[in-house]
Protein backbone atom coordinates (compact mmCIF):
# COMPACT_ATOMS: atom_id res chain seq x y z
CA UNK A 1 9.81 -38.00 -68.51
CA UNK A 2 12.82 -35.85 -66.74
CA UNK A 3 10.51 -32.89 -67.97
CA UNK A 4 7.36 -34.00 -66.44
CA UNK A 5 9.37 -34.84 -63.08
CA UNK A 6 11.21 -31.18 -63.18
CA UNK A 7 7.56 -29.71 -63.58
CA UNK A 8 6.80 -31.13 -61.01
CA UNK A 9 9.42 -30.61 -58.61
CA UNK A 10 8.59 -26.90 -59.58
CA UNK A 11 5.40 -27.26 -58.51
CA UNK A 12 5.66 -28.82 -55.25
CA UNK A 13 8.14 -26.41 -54.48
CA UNK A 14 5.98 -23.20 -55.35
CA UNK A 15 2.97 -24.94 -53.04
CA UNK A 16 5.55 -25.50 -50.53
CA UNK A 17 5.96 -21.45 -50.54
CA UNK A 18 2.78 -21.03 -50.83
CA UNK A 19 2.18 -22.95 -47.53
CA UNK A 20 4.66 -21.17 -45.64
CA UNK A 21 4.02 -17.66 -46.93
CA UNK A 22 0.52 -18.29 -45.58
CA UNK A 23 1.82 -19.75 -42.27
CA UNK A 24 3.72 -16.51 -41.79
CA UNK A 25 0.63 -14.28 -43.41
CA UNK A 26 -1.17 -16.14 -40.36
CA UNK A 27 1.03 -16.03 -37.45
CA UNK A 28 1.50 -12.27 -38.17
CA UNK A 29 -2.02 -11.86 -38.35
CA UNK A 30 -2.63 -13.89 -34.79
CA UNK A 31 0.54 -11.89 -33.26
CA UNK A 32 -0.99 -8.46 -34.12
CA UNK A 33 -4.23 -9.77 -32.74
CA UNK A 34 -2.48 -10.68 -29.68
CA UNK A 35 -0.65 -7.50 -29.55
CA UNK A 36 -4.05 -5.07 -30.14
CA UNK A 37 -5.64 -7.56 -27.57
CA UNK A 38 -2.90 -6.83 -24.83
CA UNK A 39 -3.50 -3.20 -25.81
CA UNK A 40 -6.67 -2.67 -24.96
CA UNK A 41 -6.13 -4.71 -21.95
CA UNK A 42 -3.06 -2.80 -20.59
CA UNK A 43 -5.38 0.66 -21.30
CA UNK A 44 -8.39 -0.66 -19.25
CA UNK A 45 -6.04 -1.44 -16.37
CA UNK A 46 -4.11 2.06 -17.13
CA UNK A 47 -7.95 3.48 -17.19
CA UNK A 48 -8.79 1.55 -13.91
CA UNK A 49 -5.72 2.70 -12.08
CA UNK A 50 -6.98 6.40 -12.47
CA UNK A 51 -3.76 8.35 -11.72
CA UNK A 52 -3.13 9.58 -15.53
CA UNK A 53 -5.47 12.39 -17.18
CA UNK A 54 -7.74 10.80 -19.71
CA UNK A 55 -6.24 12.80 -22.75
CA UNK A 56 -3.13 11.60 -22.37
CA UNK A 57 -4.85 7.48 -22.07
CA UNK A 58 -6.64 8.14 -24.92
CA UNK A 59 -3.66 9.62 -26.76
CA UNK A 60 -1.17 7.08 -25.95
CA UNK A 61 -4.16 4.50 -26.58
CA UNK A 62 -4.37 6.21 -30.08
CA UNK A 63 -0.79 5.64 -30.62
CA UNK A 64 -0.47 2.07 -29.37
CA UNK A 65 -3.65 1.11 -31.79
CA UNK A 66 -1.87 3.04 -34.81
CA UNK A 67 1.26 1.38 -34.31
CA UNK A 68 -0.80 -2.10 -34.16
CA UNK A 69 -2.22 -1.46 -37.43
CA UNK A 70 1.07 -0.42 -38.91
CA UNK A 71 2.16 -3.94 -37.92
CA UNK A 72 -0.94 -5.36 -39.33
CA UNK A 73 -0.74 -3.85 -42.72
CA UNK A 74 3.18 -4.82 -42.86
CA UNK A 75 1.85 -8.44 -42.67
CA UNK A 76 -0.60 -8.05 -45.88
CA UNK A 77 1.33 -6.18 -47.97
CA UNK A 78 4.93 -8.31 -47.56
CA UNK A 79 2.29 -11.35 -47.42
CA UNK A 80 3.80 -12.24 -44.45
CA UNK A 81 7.29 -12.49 -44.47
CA UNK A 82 8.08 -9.32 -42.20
CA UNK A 83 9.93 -11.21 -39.57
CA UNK A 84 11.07 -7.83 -37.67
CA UNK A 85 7.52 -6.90 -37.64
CA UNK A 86 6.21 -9.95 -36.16
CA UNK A 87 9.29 -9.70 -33.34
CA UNK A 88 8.10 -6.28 -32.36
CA UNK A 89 4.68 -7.80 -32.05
CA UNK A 90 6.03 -10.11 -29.29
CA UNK A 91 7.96 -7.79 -27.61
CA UNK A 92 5.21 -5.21 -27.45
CA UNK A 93 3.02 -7.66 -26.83
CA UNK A 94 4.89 -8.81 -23.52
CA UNK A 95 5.99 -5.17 -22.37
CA UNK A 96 2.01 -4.41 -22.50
CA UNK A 97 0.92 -7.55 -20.14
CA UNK A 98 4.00 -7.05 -18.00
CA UNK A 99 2.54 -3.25 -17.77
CA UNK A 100 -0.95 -4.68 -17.33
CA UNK A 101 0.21 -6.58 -14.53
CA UNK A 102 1.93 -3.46 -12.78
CA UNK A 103 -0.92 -1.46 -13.07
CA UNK A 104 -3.57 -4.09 -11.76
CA UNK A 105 -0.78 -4.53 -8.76
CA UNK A 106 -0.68 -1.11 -8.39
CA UNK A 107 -4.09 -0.26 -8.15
CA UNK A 108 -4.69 -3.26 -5.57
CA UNK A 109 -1.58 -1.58 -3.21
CA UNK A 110 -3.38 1.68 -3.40
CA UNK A 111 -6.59 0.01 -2.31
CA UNK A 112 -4.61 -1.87 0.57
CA UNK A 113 -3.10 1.91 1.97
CA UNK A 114 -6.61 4.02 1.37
CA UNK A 115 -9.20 4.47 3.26
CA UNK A 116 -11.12 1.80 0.99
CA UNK A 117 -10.38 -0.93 3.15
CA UNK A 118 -9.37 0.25 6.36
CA UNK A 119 -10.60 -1.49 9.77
CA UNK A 120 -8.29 -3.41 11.34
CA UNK A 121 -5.60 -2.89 14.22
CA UNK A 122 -2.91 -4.71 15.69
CA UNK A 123 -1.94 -5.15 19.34
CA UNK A 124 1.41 -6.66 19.95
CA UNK A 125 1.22 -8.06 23.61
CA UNK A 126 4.46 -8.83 25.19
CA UNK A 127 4.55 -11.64 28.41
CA UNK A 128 7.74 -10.47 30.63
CA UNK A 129 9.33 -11.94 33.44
CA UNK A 130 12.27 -10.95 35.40
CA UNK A 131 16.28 -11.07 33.96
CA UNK A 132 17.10 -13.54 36.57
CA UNK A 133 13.96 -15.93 35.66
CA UNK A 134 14.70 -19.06 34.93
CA UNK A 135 11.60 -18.97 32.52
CA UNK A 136 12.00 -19.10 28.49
CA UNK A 137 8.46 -19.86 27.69
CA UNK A 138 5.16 -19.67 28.71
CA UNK A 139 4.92 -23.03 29.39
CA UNK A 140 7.18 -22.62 31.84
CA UNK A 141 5.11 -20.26 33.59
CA UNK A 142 1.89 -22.44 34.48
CA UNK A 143 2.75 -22.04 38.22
CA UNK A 144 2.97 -18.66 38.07
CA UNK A 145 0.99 -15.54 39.46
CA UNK A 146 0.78 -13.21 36.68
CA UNK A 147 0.18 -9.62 36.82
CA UNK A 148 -2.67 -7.78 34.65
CA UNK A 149 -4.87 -4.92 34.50
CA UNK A 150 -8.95 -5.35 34.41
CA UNK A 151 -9.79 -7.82 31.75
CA UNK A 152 -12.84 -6.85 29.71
CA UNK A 153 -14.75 -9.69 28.02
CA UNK A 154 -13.54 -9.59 24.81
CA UNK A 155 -10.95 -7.26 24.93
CA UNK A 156 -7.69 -7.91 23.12
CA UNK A 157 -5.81 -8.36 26.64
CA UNK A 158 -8.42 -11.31 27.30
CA UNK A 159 -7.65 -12.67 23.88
CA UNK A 160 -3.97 -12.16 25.09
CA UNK A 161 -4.37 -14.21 28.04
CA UNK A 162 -6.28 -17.06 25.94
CA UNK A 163 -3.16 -17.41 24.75
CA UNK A 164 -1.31 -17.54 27.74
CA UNK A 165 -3.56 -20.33 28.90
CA UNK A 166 -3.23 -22.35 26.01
CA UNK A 167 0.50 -22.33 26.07
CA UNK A 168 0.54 -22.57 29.75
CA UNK A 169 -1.58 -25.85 29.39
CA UNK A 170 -3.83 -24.50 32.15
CA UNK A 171 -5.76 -21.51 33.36
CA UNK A 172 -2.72 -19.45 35.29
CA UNK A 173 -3.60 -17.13 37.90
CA UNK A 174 -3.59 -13.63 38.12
CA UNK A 175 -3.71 -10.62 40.10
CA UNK A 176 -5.03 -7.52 39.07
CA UNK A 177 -3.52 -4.03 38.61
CA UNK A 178 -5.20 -0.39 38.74
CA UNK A 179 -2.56 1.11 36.22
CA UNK A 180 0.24 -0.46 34.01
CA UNK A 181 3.08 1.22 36.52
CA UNK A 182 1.60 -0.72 39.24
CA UNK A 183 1.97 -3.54 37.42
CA UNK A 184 5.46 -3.33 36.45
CA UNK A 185 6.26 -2.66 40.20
CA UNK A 186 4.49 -5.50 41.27
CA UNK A 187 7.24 -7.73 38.83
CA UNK A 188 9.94 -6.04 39.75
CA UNK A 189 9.23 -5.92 43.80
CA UNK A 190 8.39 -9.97 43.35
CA UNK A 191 4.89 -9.37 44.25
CA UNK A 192 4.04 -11.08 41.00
CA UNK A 193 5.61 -13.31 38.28
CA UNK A 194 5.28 -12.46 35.45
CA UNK A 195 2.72 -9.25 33.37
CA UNK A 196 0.98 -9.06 30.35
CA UNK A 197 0.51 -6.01 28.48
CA UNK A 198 0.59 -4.07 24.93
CA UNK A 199 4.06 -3.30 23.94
CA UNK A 200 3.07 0.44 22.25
CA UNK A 201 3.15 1.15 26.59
CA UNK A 202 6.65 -0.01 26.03
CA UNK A 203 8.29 3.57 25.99
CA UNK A 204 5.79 4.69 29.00
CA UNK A 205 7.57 1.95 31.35
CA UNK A 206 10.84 3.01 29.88
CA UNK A 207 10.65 6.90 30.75
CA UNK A 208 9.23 5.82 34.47
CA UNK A 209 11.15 3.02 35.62
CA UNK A 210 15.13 3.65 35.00
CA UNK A 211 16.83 0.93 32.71
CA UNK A 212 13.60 -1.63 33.05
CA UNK A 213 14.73 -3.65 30.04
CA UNK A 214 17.79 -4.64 31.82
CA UNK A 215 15.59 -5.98 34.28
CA UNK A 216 13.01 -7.98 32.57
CA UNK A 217 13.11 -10.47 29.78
CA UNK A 218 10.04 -10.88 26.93
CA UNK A 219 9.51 -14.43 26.91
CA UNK A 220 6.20 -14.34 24.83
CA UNK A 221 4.79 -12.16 21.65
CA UNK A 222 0.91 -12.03 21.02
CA UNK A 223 -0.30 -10.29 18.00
CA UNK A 224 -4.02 -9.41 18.59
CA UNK A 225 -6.04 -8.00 15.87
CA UNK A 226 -8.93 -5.83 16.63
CA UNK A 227 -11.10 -3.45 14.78
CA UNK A 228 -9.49 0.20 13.97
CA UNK A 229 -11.84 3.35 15.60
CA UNK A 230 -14.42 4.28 13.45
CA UNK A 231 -13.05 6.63 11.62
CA UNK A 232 -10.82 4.42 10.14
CA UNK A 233 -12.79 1.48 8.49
CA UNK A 234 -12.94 2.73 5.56
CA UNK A 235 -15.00 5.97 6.06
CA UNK A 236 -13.18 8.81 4.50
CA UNK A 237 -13.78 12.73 4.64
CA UNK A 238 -15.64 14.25 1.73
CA UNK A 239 -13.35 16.60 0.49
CA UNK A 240 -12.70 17.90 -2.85
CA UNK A 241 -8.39 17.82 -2.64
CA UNK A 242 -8.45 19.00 -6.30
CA UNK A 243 -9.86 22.32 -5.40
CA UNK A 244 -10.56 22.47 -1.53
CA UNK A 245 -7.49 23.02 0.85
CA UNK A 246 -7.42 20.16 3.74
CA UNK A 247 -4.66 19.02 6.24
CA UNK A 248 -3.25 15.58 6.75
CA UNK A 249 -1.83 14.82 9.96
CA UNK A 250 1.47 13.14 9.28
CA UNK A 251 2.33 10.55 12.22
CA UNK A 252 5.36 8.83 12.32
CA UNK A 253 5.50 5.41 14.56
CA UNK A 254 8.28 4.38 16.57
CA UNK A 255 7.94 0.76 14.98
CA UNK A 256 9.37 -1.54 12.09
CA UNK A 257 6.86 -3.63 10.30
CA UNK A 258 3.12 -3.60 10.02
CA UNK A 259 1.95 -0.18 9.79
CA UNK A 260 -1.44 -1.04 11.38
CA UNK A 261 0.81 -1.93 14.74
CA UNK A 262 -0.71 0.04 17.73
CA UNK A 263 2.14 2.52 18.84
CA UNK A 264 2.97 6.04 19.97
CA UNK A 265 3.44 8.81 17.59
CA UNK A 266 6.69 9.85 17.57
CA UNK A 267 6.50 12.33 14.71
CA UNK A 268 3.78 14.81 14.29
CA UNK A 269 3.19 17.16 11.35
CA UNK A 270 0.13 18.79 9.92
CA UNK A 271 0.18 19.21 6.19
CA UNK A 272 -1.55 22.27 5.26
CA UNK A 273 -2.47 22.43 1.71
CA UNK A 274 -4.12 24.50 -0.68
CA UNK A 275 -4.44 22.81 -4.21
CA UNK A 276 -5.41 26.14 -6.14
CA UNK A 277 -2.99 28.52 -4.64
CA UNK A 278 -0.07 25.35 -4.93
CA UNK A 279 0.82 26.09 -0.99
CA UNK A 280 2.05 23.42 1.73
CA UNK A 281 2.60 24.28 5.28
CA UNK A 282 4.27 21.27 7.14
CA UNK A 283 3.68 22.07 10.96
CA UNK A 284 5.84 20.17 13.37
CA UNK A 285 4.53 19.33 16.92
CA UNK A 286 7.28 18.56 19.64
CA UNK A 287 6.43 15.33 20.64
CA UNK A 288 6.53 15.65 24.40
CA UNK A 289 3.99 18.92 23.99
CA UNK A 290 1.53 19.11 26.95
CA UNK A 291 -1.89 18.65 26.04
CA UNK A 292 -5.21 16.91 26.69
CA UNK A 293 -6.17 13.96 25.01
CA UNK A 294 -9.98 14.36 23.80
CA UNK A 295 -11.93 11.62 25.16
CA UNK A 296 -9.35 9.91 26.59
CA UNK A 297 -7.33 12.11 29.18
CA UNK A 298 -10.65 14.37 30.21
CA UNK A 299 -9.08 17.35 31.94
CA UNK A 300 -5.57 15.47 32.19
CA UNK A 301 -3.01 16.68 30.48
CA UNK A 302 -0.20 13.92 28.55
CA UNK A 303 2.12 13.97 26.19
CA UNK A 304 1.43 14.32 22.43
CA UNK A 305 3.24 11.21 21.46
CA UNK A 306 1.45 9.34 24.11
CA UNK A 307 -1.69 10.25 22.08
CA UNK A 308 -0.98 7.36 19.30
CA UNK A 309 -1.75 4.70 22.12
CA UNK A 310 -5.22 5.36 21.97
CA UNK A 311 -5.51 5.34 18.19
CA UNK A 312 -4.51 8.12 15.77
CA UNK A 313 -7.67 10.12 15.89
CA UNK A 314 -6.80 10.40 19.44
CA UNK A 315 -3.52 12.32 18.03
CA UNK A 316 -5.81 14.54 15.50
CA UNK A 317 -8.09 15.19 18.00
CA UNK A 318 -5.40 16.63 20.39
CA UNK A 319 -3.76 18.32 17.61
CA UNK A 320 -7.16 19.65 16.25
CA UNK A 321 -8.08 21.03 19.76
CA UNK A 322 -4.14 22.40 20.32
CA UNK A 323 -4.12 24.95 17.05
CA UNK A 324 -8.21 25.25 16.91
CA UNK A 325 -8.68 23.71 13.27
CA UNK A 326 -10.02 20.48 11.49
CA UNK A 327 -8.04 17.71 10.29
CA UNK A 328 -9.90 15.24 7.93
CA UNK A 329 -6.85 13.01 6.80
CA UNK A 330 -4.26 11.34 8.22
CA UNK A 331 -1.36 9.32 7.00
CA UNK A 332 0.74 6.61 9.24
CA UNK A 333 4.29 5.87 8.00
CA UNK A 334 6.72 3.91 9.91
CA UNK A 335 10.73 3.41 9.86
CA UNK A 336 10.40 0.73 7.42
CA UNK A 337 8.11 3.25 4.81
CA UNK A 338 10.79 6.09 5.03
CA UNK A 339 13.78 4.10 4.14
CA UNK A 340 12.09 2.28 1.42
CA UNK A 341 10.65 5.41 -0.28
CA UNK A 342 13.69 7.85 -0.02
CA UNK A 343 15.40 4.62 -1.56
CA UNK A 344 13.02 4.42 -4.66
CA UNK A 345 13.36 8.40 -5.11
CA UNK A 346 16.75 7.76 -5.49
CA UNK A 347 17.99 9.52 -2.34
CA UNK A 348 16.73 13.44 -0.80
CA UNK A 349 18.69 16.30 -0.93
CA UNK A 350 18.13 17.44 2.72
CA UNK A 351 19.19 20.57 4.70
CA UNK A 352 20.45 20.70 8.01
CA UNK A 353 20.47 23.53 10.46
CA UNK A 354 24.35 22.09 12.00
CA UNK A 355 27.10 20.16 11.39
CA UNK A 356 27.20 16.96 13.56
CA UNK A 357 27.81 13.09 13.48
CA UNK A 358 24.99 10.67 14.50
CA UNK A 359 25.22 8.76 17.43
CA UNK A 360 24.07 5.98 15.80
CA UNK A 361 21.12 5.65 17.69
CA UNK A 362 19.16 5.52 14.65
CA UNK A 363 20.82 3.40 12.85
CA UNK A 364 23.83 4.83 11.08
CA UNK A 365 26.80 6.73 12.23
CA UNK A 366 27.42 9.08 10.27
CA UNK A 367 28.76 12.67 9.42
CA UNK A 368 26.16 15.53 8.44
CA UNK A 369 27.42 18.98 7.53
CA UNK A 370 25.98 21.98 7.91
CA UNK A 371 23.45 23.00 4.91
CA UNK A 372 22.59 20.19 1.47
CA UNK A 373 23.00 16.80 2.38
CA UNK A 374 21.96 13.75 0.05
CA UNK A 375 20.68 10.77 2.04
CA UNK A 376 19.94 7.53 1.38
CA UNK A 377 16.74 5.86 3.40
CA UNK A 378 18.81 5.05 6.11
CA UNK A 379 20.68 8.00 6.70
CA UNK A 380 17.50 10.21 5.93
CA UNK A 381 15.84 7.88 8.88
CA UNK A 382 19.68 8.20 11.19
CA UNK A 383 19.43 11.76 10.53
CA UNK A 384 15.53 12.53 11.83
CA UNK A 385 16.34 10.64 14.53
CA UNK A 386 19.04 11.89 15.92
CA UNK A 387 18.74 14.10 19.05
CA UNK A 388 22.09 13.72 21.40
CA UNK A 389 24.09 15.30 18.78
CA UNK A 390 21.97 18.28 17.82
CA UNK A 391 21.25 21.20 19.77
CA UNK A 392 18.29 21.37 21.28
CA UNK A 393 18.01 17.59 21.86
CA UNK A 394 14.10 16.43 20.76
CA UNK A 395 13.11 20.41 19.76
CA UNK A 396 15.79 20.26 17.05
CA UNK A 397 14.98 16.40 16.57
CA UNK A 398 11.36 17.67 15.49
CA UNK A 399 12.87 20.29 13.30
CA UNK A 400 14.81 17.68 11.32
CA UNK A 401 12.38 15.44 10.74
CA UNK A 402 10.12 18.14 9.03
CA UNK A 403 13.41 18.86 7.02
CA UNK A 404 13.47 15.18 5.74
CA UNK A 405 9.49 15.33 5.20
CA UNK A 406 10.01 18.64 3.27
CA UNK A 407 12.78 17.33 0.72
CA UNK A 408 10.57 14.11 0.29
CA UNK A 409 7.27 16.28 -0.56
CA UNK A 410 10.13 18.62 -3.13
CA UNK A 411 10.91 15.69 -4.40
CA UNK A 412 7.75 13.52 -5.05
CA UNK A 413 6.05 16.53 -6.78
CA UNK A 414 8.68 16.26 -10.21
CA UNK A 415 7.48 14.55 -13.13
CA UNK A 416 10.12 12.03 -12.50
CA UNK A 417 8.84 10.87 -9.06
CA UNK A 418 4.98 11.22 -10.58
CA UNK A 419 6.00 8.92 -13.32
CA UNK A 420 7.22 6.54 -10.81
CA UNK A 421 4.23 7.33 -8.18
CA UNK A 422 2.33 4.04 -8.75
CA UNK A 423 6.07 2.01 -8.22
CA UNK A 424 6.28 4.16 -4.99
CA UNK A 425 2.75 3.04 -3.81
CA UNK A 426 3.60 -0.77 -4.68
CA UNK A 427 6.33 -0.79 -3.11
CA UNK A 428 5.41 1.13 0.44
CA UNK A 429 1.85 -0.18 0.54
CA UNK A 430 2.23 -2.62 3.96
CA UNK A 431 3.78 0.44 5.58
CA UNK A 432 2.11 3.36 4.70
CA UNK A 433 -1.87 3.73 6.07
CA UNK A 434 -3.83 6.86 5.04
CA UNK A 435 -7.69 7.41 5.29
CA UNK A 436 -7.94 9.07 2.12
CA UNK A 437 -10.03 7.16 0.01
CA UNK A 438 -8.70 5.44 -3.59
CA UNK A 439 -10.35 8.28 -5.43
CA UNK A 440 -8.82 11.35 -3.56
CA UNK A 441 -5.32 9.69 -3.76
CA UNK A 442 -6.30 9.30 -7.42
CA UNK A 443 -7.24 13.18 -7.86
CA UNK A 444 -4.26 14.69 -6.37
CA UNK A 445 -2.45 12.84 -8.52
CA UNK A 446 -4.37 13.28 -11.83
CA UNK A 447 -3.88 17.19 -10.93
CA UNK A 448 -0.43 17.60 -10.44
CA UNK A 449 0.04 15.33 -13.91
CA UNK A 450 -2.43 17.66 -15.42
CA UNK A 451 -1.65 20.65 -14.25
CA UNK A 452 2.14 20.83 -13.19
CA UNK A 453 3.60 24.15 -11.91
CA UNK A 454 5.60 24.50 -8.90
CA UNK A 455 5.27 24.62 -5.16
CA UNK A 456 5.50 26.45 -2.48
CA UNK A 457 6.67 24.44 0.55
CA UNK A 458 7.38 26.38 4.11
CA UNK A 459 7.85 24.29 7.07
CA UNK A 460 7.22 25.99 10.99
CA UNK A 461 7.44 24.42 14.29
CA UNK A 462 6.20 24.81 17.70
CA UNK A 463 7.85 26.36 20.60
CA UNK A 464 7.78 25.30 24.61
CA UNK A 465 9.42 25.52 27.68
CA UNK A 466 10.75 21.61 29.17
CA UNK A 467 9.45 20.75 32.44
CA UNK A 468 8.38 17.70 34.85
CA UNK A 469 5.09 17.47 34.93
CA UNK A 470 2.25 14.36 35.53
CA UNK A 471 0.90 12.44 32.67
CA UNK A 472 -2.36 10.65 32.17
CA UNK A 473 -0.79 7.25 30.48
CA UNK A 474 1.79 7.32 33.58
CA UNK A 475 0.08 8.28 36.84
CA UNK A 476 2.32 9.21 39.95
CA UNK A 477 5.60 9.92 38.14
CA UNK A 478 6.82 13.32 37.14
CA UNK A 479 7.93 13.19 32.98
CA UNK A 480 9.70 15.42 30.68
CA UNK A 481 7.75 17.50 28.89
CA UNK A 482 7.19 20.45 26.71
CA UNK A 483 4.66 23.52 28.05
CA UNK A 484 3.12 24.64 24.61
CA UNK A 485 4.57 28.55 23.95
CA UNK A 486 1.09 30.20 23.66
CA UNK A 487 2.47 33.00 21.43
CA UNK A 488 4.31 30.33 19.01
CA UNK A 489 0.73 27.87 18.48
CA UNK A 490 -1.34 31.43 18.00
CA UNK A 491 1.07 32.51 15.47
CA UNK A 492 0.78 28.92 13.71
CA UNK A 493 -3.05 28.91 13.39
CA UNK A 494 -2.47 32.52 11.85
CA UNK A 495 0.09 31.24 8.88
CA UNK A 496 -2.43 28.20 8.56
CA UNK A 497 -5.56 30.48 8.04
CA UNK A 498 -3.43 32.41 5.59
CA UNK A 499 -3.20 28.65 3.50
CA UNK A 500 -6.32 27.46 3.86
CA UNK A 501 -7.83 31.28 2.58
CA UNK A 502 -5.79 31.57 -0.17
CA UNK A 503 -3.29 33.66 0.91
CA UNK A 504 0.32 33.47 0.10
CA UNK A 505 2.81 32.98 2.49
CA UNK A 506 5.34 36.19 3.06
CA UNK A 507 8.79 34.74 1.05
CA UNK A 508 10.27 35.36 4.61
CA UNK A 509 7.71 32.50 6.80
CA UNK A 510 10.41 30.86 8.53
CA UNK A 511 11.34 27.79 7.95
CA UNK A 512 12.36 26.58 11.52
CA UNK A 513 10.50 28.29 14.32
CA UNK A 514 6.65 29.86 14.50
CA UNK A 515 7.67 33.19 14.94
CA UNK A 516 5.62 35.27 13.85
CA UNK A 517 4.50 36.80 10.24
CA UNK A 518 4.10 40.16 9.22
């Protein structure tokens, strides 16, 4: 009888390991499944993102599957009891739909900063009173005469002033203005109460009227969205950036937040490129150059940087006309973009012309020494800034941004920063606007993955004479400005022929001025 029982005991026991065996045969099998089933979803998203070559997706996609049916064969032949290998199922497992969730991210940012899904604009409108009015909202404002220029029907200063109304709790009334200096004399002479307009005019009222934000206090803050200029919803050039040279018209807004914010363009560099020769010539345009606006300004002349008002194919077009060439792309960036990507590369190794401290007005006070310096984003954004301390005031100002654009493009072109090109995008995407479409972005990148090799980056920049002169955004006031040096734009359009033909650059292009090239 103790036999039989000890038999059986046996054999209850041997079942029991039978039963869990197969439990851990199974689970092995279902985490391998799992793990081969995140696979091939992290390689369609990798696929879909469209930034790596397709040999090396289908060779790491070869890999991944080999290594899943390593796992899988570990679970048959040690009939399941390979506890490490069903561990590394779960870890791979999670790394591959944490990786599938970066690269479906990823791909959405790019879509949000391409020319895919361009179209909108925003208008921040700004309701100001005096410094000694007793006002602190619009409601307290209903009694008040306010000064505007003509309202179109459905123009985003009648939108504004819908919302004026509404907070006023009545229709307020208004007098109207021929031009936005008027209008600002009207509220400081007491002819009016209060004025409504777009704050990208903000700098325009500051060169004209002498320390007019000591004067006047914002008291309301509209944001108006309106549909970008055609060009930018979602329309973008047809150009082959694998193979075909292009420029990109780098403009740099004087604004923090939303990139899509209408404001002036305080830098402005054209990106010459030529994929096949592996050249880059980064043009910089003094801001205050003298120029006609197309289809804005008519014969007028302005300044560049008031250009951006009107929309930045208002800049292209003035740049386009200024060195006699075609600009298909464009890419906005604003303060907030540049600190945040110089952050994620880690800092930029940057080279200045002198040895100065900042002033601080943008943002940091700091020391810079003459030749290498590694900045962070805010001292790379302090130090392009920065024109008190610098000789040559805005000229040199120009010069040093291009020298902070320059070690970013040295920089983003390493396998290191390619590897970490879709983080970059993520990251920067509500500050960064371009019009090249998903696909081109997509290209360049493939390319540089595929193809490496080094390149050749030379940076130039205009020349003029300062001067007063009268500007189209600020009629009947005399501004600073810069008279375009004939002899330094002609020699410009030369060294960006030479790119876009194919030829390379003399080793001795200069890196600071548009002198000329032998």
């Amino acid at each position: 009888m103790e036999n039989t029982n000890s038999k059986k005991k046996m054999s209850s026991a041997k079942q029991k390991k039978k039963r869990v065996r197969k439990a851990f045969r199974i689970a092995g099998e279902i985490l391998v499944g799992i793990q081969i089933l995140a696979t091939l979803v992290f390689i369609g998203f990798t696929w879909r993102l469209g930034m790596i070559p397709a040999k090396y997706v289908v060779g790491f996609a070869a890999l991944l599957f080999v290594f899943a049916a390593l796992l899988f064969t570990m679970q048959v032949v040690t009939r399941g009891k390979a506890i490490v290998s069903k561990i590394v199922s779960i870890l791979m497992s999670a790394v591959l739909i944490f990786g599938s969730v970066y690269m479906y991210q990823t791909h959405d940012a790019i879509e949000d900063i391409s020319g895919d899904t361009l179209g909108k604009q925003v208008h921040s409108v700004l309701v100001v009173v005096r410094k000694d009015d007793e006002a602190e909202k619009v409601w307290d404002t209903k009694d008040y005469v306010y000064g505007v220029q003509s309202i179109e029907e459905d123009s985003e200063m009648a939108e504004a002033m819908k919302k004026v109304n509404a907070d006023a709790g009545k229709e307020v009334l208004t007098k109207e203005f021929d031009t936005l200096n008027d209008q600002v004399a009207g509220l400081l002479s007491e002819t009016v109460d209060a004025i409504v307009y777009d704050e990208s005019f903000s700098g325009i009222i500051e060169e004209v009227n002498e320390n007019y934000n000591s004067k006047v206090k914002v008291i309301a803050q509209y944001s108006i969205e309106s549909k970008s200029d055609s060009m930018t919803q979602g329309v973008s050039p047809d150009v082959n950036v694998k193979d075909e040279p292009f420029s990109m018209f780098i403009s740099g807004i004087d604004v923090y937040g939303p990139i899509s914010s209408k404001s002036r363009s305080d830098v402005n560099i054209i990106a010459t490129v030529n994929p096949e020769t592996k050249q880059i010539l980064l043009t910089n345009t003094p801001r205050d150059f003298y120029v006609t606006i197309p289809e804005v300004s008519g014969e007028k002349k302005d300044k560049l940087t008031h250009a951006g008002i009107y929309g930045v194919d208002k800049s292209m077009a003035a740049l386009e006309e200024l060195y006699d060439i075609e600009i298909p792309f464009y890419t906005r960036v604003n303060f907030t973009s540049l600190i945040t990507m110089v952050d994620l590369m880690g800092g930029v190794d940057v080279e200045s012309e002198f040895e100065f401290t900042t002033s601080g007005a943008g943002g940091e006070i700091m020391d810079v020494k003459k030749g290498i310096n590694h900045f962070n984003g805010a001292q790379a954004l302090s130090f392009a800034r920065e024109r008190y301390n610098v000789p040559g005031g805005d000229n040199q100002r120009g010069k040093d941004q291009m020298a902070v654009i320059q070690a970013m493009f040295k920089k983003m072109i390493t396998p290191e920063m390619l590897v970490k090109a879709p983080k970059m995008i993520s990251e920067v995407s509500n500050s960064v606007e371009t019009n090249m479409s998903m696909e081109q972005i997509q290209r360049l990148i493939q390319s540089q993955i595929d193809n490496g090799g080094e390149w050749t980056i030379k940076s130039v920049a205009a020349e003029g004479t300062g001067d007063q002169a009268f500007c189209y955004s600020a009629p009947g006031t005399a501004l600073y400005v810069t008279i375009p040096d004939e002899t330094s734009v002609a020699n410009i359009k030369v060294l960006m022929d030479k790119v876009e033909n194919g030829e390379m650059l003399p080793s001795d292009t200069p890196n600071e001025t548009g002198e000329a090239v032998e």
